[in-house]
C-alpha atoms as a PDB file:
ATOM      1  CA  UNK A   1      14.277  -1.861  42.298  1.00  0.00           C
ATOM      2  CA  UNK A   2      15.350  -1.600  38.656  1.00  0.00           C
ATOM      3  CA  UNK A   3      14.540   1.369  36.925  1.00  0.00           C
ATOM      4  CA  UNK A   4      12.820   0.768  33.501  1.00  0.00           C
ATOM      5  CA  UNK A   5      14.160   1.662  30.593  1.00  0.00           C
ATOM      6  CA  UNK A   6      12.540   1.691  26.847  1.00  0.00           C
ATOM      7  CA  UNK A   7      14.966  -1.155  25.708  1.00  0.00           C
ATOM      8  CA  UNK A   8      17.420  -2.824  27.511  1.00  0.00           C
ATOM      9  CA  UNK A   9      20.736  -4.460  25.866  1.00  0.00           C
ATOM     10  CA  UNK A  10      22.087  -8.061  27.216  1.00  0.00           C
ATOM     11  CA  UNK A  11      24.681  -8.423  30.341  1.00  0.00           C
ATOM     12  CA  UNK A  12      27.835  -8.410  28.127  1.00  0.00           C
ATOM     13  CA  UNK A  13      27.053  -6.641  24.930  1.00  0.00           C
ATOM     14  CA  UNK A  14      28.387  -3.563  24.236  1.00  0.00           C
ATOM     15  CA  UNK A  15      26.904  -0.125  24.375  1.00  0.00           C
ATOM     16  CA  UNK A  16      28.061   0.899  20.746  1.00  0.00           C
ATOM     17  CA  UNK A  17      25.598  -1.846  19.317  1.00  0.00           C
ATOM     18  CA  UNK A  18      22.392  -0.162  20.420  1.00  0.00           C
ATOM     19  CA  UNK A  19      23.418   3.543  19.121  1.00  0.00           C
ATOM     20  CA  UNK A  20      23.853   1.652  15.578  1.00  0.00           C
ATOM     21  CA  UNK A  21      20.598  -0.126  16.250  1.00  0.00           C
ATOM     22  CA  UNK A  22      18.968   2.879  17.049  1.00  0.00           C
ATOM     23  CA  UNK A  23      20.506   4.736  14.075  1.00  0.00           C
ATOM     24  CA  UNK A  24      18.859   1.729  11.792  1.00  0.00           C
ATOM     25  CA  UNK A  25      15.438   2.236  13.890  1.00  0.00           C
ATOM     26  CA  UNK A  26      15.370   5.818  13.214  1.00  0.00           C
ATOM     27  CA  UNK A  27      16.824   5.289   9.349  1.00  0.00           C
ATOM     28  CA  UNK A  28      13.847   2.634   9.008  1.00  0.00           C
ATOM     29  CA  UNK A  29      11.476   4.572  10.309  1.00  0.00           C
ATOM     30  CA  UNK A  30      12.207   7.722   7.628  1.00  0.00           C
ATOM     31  CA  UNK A  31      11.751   5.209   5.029  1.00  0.00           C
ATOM     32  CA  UNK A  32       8.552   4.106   6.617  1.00  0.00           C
ATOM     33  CA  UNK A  33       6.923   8.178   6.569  1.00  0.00           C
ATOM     34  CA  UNK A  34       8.513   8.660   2.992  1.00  0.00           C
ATOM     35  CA  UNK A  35       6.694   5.571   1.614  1.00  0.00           C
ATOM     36  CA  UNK A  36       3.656   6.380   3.243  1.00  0.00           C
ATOM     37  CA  UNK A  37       3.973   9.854   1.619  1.00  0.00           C
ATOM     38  CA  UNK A  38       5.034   8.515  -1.701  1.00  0.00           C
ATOM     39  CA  UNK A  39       1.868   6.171  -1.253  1.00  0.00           C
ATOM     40  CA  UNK A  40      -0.663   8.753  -0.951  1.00  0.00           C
ATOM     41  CA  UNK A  41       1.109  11.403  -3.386  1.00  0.00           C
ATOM     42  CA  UNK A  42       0.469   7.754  -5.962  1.00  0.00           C
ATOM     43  CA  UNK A  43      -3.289   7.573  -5.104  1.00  0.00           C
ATOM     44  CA  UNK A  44      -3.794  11.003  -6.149  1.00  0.00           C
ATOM     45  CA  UNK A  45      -1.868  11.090  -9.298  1.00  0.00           C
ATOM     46  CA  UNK A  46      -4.190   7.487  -9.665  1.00  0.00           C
ATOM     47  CA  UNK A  47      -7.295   9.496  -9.575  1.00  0.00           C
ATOM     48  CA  UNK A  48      -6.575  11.928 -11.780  1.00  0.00           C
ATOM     49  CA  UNK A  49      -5.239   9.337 -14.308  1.00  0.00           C
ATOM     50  CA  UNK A  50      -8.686   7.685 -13.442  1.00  0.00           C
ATOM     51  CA  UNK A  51     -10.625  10.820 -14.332  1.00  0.00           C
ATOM     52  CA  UNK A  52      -8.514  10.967 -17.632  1.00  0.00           C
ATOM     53  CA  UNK A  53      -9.498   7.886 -18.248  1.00  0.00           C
ATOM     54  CA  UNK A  54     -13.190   8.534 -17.785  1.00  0.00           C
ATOM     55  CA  UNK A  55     -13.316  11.794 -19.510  1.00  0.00           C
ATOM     56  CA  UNK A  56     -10.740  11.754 -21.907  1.00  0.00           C
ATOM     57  CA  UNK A  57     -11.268  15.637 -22.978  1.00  0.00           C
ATOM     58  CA  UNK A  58     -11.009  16.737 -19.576  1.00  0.00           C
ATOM     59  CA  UNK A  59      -7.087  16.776 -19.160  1.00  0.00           C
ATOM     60  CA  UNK A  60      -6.479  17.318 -23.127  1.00  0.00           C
ATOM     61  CA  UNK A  61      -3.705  15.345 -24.480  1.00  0.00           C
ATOM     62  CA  UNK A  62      -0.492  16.594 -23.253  1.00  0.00           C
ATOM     63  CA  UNK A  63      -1.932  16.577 -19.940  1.00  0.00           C
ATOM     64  CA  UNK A  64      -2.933  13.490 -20.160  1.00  0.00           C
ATOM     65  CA  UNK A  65       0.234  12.385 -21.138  1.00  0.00           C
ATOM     66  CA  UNK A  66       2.466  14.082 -18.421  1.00  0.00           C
ATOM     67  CA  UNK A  67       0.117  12.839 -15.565  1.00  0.00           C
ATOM     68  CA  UNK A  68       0.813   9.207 -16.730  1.00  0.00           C
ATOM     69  CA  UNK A  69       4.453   9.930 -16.897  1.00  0.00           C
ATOM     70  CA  UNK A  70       4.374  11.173 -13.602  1.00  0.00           C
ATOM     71  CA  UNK A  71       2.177   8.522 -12.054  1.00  0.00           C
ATOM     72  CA  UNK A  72       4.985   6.081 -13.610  1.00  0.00           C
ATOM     73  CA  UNK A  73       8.021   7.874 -11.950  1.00  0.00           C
ATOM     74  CA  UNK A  74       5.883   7.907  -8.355  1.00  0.00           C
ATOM     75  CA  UNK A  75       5.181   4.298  -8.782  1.00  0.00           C
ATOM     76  CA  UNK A  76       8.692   3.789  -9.320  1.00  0.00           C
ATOM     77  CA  UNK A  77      10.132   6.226  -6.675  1.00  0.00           C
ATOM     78  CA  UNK A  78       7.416   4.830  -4.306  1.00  0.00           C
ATOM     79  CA  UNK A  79       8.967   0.783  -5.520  1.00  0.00           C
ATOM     80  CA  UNK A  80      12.150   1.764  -4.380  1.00  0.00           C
ATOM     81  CA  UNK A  81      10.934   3.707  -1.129  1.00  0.00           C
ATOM     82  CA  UNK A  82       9.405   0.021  -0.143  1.00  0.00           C
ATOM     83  CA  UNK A  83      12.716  -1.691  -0.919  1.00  0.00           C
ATOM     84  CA  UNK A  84      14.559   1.031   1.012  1.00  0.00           C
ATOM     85  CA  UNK A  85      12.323   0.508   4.229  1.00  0.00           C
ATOM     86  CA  UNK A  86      12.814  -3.460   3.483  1.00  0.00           C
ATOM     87  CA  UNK A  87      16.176  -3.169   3.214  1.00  0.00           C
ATOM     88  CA  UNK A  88      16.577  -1.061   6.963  1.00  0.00           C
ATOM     89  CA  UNK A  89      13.358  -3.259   8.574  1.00  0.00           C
ATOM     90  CA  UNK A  90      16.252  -6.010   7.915  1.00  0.00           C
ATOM     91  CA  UNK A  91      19.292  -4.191   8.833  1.00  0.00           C
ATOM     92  CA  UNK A  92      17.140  -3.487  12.106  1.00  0.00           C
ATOM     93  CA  UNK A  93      16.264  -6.694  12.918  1.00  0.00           C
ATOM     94  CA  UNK A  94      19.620  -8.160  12.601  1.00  0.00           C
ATOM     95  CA  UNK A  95      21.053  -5.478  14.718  1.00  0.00           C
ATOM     96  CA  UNK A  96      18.399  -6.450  17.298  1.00  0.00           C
ATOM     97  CA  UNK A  97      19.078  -9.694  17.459  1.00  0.00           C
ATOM     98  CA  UNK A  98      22.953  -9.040  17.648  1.00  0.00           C
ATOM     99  CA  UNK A  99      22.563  -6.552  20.361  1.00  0.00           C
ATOM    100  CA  UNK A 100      20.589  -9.261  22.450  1.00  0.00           C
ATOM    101  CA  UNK A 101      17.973  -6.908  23.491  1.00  0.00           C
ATOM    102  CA  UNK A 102      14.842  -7.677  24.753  1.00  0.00           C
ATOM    103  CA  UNK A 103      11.541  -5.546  24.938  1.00  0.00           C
ATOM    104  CA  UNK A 104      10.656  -3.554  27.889  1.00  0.00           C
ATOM    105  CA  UNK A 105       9.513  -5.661  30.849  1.00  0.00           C
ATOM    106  CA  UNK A 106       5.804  -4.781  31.441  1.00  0.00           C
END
């Protein structure tokens, strides 16, 4: 009997092509946690830009001010997390599909 294994590469392929597939798993994954992260750090800034909004003394001006410049950087930094995490979701998948390897048997 076979021992199972997490992810098994095709008869033929070679062995190098799953360390860089892994490498792009791992990479895509980072970008995954850092979105997410970026994400929620957004929603906060978002409330407190909401509250700003609503009670326009509460921040003062100048506060006011840098928490909308810093909900604009976050939306941008979090924009370019997503495109980052694109970018090695398709890097991954075409490594897949060049190593040949198919998910674990159940």
């Amino acid at each position: 009997m076979e021992p199972r294994t997490g992810l098994r590469i095709a008869p033929g392929q070679n062995p190098a092509l799953l360390r860089d597939y892994l490498s792009a798993h791992f990479a895509q994954e980072r970008a995954s946690v850092f979105r997410e992260l970026l994400v929620h750090l957004l929603a906060a800034l978002s409330a407190l830009v909401w509250v700003a909004a609503v009670r326009p003394r509460w921040l003062g001006l100048v506060a006011t001010d840098s928490v909308l410049a810093m909900w604009a950087v976050f939306a941008l930094a979090t924009l370019g997390a997503v495109l980052a995490e694109a970018r090695w979701r398709k890097r991954c998948l075409a490594l897949r599909r060049k190593v040949g390897a198919a998910p674990p048997a159940p």
